[in-house]
PDB file of N, CA and C in Angstrom:
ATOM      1  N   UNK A   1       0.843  -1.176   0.000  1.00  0.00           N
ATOM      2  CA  UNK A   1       0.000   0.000   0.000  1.00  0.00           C
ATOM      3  C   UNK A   1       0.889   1.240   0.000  1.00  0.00           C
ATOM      4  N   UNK A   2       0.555   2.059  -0.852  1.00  0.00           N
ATOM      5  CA  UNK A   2       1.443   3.397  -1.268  1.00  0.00           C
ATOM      6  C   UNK A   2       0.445   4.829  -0.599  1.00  0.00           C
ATOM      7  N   UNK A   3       1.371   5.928   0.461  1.00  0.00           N
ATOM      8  CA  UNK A   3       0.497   6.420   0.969  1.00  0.00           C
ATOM      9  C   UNK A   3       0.941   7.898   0.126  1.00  0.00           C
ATOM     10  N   UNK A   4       0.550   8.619   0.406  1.00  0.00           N
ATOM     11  CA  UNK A   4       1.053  10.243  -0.462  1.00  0.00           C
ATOM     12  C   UNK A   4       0.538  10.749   0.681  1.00  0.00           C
ATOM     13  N   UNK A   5       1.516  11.838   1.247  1.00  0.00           N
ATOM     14  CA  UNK A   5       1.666  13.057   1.759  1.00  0.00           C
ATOM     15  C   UNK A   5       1.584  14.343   1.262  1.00  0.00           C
ATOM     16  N   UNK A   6       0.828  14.759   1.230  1.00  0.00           N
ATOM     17  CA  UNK A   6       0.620  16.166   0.526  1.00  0.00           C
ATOM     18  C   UNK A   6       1.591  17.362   1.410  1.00  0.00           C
ATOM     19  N   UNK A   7       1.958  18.169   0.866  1.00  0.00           N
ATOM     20  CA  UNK A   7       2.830  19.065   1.864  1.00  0.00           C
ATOM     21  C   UNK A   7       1.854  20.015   2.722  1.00  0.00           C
ATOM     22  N   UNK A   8       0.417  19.871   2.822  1.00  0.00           N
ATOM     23  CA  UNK A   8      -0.450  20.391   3.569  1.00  0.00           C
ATOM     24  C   UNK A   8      -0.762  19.563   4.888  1.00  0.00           C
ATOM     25  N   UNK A   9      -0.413  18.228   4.747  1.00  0.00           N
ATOM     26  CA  UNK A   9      -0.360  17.540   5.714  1.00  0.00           C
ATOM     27  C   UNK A   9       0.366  17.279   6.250  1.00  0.00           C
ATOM     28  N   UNK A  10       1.609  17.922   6.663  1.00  0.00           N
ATOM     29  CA  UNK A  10       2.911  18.003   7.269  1.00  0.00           C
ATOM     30  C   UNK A  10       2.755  19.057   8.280  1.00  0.00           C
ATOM     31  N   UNK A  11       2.822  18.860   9.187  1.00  0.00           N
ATOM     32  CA  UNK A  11       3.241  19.642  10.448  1.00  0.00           C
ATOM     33  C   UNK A  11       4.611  19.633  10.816  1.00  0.00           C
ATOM     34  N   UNK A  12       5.225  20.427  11.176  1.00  0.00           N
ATOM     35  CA  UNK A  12       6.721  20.845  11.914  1.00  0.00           C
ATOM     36  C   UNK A  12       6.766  20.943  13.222  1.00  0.00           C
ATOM     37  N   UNK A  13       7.380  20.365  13.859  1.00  0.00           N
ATOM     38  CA  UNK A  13       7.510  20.826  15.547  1.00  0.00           C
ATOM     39  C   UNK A  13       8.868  21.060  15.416  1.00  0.00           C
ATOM     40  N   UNK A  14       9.161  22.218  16.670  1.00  0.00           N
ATOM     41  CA  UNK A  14      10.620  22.424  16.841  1.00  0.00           C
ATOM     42  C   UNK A  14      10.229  23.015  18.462  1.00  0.00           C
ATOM     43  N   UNK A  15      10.723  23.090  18.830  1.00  0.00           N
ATOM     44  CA  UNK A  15      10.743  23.458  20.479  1.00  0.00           C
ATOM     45  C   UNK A  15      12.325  24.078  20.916  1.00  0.00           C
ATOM     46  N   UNK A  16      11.959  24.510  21.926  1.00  0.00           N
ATOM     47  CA  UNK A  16      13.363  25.623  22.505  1.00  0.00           C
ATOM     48  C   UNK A  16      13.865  24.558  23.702  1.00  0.00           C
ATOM     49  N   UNK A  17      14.913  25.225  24.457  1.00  0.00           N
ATOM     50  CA  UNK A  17      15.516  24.313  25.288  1.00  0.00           C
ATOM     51  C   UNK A  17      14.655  25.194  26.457  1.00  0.00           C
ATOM     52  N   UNK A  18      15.139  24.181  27.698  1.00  0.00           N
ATOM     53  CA  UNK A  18      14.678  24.472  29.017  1.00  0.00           C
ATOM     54  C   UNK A  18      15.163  26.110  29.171  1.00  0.00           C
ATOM     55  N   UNK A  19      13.631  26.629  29.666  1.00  0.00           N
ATOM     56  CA  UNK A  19      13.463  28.794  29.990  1.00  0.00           C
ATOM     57  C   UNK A  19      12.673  28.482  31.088  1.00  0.00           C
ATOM     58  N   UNK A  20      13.662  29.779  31.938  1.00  0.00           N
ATOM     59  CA  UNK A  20      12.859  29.995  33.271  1.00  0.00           C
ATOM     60  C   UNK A  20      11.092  30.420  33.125  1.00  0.00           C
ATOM     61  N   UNK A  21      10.569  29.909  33.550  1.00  0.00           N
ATOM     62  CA  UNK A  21       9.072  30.591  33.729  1.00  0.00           C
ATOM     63  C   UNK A  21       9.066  30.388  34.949  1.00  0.00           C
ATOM     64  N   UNK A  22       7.269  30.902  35.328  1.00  0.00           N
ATOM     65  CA  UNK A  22       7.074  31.811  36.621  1.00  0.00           C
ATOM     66  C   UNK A  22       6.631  30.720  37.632  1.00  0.00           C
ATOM     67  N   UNK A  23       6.935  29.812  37.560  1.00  0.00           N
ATOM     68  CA  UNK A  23       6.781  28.146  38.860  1.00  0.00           C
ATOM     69  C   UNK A  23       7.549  27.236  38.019  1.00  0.00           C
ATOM     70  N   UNK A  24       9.007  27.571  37.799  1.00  0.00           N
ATOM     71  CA  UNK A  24       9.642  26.886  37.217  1.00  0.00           C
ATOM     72  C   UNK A  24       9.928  26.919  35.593  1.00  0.00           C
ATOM     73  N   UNK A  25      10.897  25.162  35.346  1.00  0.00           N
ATOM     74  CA  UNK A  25      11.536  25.817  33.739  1.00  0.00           C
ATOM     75  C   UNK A  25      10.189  25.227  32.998  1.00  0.00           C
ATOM     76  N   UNK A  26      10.110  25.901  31.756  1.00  0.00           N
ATOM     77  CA  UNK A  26       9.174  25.433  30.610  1.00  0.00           C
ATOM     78  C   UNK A  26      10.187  25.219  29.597  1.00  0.00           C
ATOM     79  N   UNK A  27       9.229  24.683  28.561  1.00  0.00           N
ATOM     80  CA  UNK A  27       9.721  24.484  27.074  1.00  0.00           C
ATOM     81  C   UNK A  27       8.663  25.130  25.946  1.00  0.00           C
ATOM     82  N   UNK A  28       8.868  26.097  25.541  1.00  0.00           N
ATOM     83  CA  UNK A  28       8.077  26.141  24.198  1.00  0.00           C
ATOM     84  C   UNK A  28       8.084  25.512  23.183  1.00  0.00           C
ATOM     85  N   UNK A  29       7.139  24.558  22.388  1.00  0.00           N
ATOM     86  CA  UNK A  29       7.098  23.937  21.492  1.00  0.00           C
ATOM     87  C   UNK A  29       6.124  24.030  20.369  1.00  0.00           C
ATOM     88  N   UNK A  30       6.562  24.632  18.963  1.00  0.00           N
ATOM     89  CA  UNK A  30       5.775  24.996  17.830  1.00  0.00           C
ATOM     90  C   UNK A  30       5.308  24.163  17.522  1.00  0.00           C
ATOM     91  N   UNK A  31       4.189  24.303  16.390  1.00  0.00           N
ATOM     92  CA  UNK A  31       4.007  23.455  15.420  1.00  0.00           C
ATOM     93  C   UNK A  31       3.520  24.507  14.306  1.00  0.00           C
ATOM     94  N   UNK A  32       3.671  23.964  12.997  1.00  0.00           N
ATOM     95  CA  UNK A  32       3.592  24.708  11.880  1.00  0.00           C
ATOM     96  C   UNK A  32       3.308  23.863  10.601  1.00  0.00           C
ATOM     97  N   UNK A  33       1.870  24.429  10.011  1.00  0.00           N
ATOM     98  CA  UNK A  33       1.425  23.712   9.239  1.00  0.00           C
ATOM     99  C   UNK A  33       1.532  24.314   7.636  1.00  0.00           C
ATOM    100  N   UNK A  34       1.729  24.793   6.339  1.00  0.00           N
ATOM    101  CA  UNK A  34       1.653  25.237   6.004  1.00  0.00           C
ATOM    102  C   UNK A  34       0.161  24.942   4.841  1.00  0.00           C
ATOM    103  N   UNK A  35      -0.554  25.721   4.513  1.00  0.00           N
ATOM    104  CA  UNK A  35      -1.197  25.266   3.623  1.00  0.00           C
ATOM    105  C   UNK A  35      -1.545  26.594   2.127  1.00  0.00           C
ATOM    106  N   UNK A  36      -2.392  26.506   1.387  1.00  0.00           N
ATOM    107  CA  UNK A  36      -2.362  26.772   0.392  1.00  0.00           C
ATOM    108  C   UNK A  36      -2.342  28.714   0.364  1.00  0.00           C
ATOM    109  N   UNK A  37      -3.600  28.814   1.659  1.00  0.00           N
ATOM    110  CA  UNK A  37      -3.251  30.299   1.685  1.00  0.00           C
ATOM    111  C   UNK A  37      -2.925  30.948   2.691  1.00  0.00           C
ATOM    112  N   UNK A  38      -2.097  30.074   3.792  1.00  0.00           N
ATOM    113  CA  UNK A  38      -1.566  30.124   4.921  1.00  0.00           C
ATOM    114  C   UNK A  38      -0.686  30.048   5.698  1.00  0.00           C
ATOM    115  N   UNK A  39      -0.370  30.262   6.705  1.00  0.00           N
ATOM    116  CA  UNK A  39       0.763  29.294   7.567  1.00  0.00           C
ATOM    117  C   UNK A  39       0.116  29.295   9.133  1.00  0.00           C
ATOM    118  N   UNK A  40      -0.303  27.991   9.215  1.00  0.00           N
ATOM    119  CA  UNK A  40      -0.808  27.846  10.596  1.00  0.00           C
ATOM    120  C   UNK A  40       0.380  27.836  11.288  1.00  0.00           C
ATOM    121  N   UNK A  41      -0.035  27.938  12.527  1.00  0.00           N
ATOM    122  CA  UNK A  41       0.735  27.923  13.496  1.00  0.00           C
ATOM    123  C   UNK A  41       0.065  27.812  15.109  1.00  0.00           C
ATOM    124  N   UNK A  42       0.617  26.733  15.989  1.00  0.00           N
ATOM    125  CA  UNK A  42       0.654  26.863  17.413  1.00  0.00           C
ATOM    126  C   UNK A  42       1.654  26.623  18.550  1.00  0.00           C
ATOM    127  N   UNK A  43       1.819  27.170  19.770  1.00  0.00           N
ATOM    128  CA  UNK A  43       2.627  27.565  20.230  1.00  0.00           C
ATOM    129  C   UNK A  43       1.869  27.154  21.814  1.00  0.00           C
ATOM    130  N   UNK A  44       2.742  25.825  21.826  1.00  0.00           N
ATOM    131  CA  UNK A  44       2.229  25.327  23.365  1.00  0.00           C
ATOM    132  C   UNK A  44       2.921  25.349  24.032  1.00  0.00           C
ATOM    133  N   UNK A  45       2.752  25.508  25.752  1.00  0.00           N
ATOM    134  CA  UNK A  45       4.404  25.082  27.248  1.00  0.00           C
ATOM    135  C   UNK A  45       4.395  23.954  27.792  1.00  0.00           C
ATOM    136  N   UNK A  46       5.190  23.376  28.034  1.00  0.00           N
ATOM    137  CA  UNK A  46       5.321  21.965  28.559  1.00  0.00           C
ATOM    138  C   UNK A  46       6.064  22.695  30.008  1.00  0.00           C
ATOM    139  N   UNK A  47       5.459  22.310  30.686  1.00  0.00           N
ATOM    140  CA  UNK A  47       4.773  20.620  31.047  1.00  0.00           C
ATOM    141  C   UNK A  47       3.651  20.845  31.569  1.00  0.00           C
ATOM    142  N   UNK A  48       2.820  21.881  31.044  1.00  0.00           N
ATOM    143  CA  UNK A  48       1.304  22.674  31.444  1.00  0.00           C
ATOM    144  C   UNK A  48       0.450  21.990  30.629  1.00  0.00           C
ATOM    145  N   UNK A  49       1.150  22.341  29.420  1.00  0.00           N
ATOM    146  CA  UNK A  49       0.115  21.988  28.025  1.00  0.00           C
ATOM    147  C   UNK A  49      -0.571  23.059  27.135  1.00  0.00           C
ATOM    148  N   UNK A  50      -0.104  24.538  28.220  1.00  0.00           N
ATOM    149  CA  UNK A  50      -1.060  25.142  27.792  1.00  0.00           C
ATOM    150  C   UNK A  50      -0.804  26.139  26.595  1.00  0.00           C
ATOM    151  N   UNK A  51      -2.310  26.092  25.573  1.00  0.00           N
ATOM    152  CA  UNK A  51      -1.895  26.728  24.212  1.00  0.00           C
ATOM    153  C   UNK A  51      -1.435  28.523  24.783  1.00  0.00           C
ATOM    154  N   UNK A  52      -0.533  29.460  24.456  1.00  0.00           N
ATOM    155  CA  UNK A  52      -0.276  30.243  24.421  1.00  0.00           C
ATOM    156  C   UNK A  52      -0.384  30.998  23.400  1.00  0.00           C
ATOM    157  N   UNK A  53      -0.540  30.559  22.121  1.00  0.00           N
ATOM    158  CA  UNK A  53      -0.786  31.140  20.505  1.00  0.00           C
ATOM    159  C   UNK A  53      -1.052  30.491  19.860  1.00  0.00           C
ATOM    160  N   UNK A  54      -2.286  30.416  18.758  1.00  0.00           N
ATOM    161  CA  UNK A  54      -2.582  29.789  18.074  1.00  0.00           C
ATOM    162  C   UNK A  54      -3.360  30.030  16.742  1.00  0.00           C
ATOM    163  N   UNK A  55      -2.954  29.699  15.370  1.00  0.00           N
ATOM    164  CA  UNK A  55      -3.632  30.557  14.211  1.00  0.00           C
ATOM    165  C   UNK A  55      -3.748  29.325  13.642  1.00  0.00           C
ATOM    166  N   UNK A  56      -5.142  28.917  13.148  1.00  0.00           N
ATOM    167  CA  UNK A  56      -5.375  28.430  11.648  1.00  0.00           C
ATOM    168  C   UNK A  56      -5.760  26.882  11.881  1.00  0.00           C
ATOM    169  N   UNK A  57      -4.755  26.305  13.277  1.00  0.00           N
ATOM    170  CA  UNK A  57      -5.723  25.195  13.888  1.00  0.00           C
ATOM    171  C   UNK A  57      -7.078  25.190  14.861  1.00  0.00           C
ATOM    172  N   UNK A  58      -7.521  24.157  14.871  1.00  0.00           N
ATOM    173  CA  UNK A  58      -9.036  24.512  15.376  1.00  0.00           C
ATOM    174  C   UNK A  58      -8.942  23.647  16.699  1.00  0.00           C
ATOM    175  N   UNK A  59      -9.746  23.305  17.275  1.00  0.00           N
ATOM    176  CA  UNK A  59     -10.313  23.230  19.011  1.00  0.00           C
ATOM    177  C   UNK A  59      -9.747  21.871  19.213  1.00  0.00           C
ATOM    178  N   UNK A  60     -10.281  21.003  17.926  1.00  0.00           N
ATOM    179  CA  UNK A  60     -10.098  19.224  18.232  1.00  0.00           C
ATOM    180  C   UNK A  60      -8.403  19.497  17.619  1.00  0.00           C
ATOM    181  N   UNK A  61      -7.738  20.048  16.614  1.00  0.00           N
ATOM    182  CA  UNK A  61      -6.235  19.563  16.194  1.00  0.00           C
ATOM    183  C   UNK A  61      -5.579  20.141  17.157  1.00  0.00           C
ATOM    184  N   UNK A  62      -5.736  21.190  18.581  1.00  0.00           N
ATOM    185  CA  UNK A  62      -5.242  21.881  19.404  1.00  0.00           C
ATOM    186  C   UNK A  62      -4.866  20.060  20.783  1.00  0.00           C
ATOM    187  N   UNK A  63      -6.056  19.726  20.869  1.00  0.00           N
ATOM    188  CA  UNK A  63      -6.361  18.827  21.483  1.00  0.00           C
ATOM    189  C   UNK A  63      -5.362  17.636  21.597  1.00  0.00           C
ATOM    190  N   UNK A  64      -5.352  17.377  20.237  1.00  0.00           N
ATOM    191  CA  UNK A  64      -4.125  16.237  19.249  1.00  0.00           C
ATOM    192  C   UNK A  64      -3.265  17.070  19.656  1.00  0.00           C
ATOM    193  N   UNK A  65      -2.702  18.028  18.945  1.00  0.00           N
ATOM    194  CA  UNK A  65      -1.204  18.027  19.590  1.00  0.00           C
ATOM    195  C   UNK A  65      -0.738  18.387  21.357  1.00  0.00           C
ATOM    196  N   UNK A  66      -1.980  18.348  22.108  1.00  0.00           N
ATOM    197  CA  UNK A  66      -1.959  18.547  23.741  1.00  0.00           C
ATOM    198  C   UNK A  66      -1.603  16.727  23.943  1.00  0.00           C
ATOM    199  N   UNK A  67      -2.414  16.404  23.442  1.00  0.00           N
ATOM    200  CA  UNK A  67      -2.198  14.610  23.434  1.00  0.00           C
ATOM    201  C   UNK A  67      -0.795  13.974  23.009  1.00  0.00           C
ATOM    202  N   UNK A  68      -0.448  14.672  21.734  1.00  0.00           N
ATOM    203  CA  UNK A  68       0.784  14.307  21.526  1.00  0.00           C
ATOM    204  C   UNK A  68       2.105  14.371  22.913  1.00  0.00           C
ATOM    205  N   UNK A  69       1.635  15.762  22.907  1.00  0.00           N
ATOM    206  CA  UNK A  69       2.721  16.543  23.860  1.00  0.00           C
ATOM    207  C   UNK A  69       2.636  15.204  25.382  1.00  0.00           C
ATOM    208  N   UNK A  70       1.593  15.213  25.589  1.00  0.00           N
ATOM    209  CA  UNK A  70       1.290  14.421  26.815  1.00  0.00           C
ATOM    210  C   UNK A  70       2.378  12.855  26.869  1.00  0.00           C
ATOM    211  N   UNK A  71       1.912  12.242  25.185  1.00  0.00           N
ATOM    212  CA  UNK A  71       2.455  10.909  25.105  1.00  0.00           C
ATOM    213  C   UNK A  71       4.064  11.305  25.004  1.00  0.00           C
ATOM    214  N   UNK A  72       4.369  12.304  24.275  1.00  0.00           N
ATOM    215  CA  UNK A  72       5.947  12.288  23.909  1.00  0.00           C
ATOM    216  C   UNK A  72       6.871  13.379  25.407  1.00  0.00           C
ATOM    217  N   UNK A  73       6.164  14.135  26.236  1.00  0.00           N
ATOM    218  CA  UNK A  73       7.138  14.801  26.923  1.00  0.00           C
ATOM    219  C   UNK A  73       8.091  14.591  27.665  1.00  0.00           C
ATOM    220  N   UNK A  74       8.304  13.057  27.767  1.00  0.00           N
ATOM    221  CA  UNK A  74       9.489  12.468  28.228  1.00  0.00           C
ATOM    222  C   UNK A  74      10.649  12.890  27.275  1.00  0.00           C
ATOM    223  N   UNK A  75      10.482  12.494  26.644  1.00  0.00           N
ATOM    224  CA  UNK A  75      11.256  12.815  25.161  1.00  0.00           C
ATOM    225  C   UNK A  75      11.386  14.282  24.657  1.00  0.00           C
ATOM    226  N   UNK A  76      10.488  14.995  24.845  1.00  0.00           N
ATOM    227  CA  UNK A  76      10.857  15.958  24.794  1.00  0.00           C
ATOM    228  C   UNK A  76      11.607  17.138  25.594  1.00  0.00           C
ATOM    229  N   UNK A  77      11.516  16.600  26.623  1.00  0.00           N
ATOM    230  CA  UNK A  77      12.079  17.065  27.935  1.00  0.00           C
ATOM    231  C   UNK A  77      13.681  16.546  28.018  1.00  0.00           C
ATOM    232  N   UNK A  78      14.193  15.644  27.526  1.00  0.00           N
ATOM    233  CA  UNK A  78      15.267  15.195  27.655  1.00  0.00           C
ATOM    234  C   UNK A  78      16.345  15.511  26.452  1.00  0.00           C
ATOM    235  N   UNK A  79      15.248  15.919  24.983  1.00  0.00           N
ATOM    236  CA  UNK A  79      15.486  16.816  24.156  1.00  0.00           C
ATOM    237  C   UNK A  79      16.695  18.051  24.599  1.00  0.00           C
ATOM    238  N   UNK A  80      15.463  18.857  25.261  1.00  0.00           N
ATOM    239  CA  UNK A  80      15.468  20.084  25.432  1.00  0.00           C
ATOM    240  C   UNK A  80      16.580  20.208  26.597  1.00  0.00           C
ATOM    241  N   UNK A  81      16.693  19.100  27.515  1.00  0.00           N
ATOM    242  CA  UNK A  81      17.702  19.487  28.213  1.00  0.00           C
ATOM    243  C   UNK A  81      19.200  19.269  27.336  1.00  0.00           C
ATOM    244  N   UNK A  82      19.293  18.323  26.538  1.00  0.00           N
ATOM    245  CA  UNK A  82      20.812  17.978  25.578  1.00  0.00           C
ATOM    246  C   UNK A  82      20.964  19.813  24.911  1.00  0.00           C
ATOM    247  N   UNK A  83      19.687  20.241  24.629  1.00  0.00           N
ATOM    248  CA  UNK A  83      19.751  21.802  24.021  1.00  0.00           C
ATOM    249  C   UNK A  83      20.876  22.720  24.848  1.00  0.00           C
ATOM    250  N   UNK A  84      19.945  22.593  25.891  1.00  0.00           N
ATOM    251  CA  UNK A  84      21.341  23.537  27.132  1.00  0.00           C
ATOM    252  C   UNK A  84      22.366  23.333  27.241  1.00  0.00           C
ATOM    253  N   UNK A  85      22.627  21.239  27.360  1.00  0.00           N
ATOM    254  CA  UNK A  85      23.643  21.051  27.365  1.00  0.00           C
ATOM    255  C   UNK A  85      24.600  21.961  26.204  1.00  0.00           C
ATOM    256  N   UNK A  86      24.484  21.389  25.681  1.00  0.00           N
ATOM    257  CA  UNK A  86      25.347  21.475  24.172  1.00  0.00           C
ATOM    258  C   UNK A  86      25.349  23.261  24.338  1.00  0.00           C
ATOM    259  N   UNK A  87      24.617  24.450  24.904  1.00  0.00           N
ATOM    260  CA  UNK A  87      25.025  25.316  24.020  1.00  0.00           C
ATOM    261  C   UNK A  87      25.855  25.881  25.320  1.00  0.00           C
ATOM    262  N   UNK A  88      25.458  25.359  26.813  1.00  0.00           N
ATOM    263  CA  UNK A  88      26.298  25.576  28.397  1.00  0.00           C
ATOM    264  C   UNK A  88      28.097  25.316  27.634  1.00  0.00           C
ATOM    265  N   UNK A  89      28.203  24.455  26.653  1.00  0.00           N
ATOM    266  CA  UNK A  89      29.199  23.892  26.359  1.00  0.00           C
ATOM    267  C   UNK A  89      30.409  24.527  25.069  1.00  0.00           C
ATOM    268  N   UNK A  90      29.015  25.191  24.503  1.00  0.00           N
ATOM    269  CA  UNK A  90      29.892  25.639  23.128  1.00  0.00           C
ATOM    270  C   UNK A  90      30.306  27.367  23.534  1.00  0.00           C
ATOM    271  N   UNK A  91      29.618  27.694  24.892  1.00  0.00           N
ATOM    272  CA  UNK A  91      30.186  28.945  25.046  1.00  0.00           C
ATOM    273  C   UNK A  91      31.343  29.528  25.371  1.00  0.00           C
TER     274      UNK A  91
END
C-alpha cells in the first residue's frame, strides 16, 4: 500500500531548550502547518500543556497536539535538556 503526503499535511515541531518561567523551567514547542493560503501555526508550554498562541488550527487539532505533547514529553524534555547542554558547552 502506497500512501502520499501532501505538503499540507505536514506539520513541523521544533521546540526551545529548558526557559525559566514563573513556577519553574518550561519548554516552548511549535508546530507549523503550512497550507495553500496560509501558515498555521501553534505555540504550546510543557509541562502545562497550555496553548499560548494559536492561528489556523481549530479546538479538536489543538487537542491532538496537547495529546501528543502528553504521550511524547518524556522525550521531549530530555530533548530540550541535551539543548542547554550542548550550548552551556559551546560557550
Amino acid at each position: 500500500m502506497e500512501f502520499k503526503i501532501n505538503d499540507n499535511d505536514k506539520i513541523t515541531m521544533t521546540h526551545t531548550g529548558l526557559l525559566p518561567g514563573k513556577s519553574g523551567k518550561v519548554i516552548h514547542v511549535c508546530f507549523e502547518r503550512k497550507t495553500d493560503d496560509r501558515n498555521d501555526y501553534a505555540e504550546i508550554i510543557l509541562p502545562s500543556r497550555n496553548v499560548v498562541n494559536s492561528r489556523g488550527f481549530d479546538e479538536g487539532e489543538l487537542a491532538q497536539l496537547q495529546l501528543y505533547l502528553k504521550e511524547q514529553e518524556e522525550s521531549i524534555i530530555r530533548n530540550a535538556k541535551q539543548i542547554n547542554h550542548d550550548l552551556i558547552f559551546k560557550l
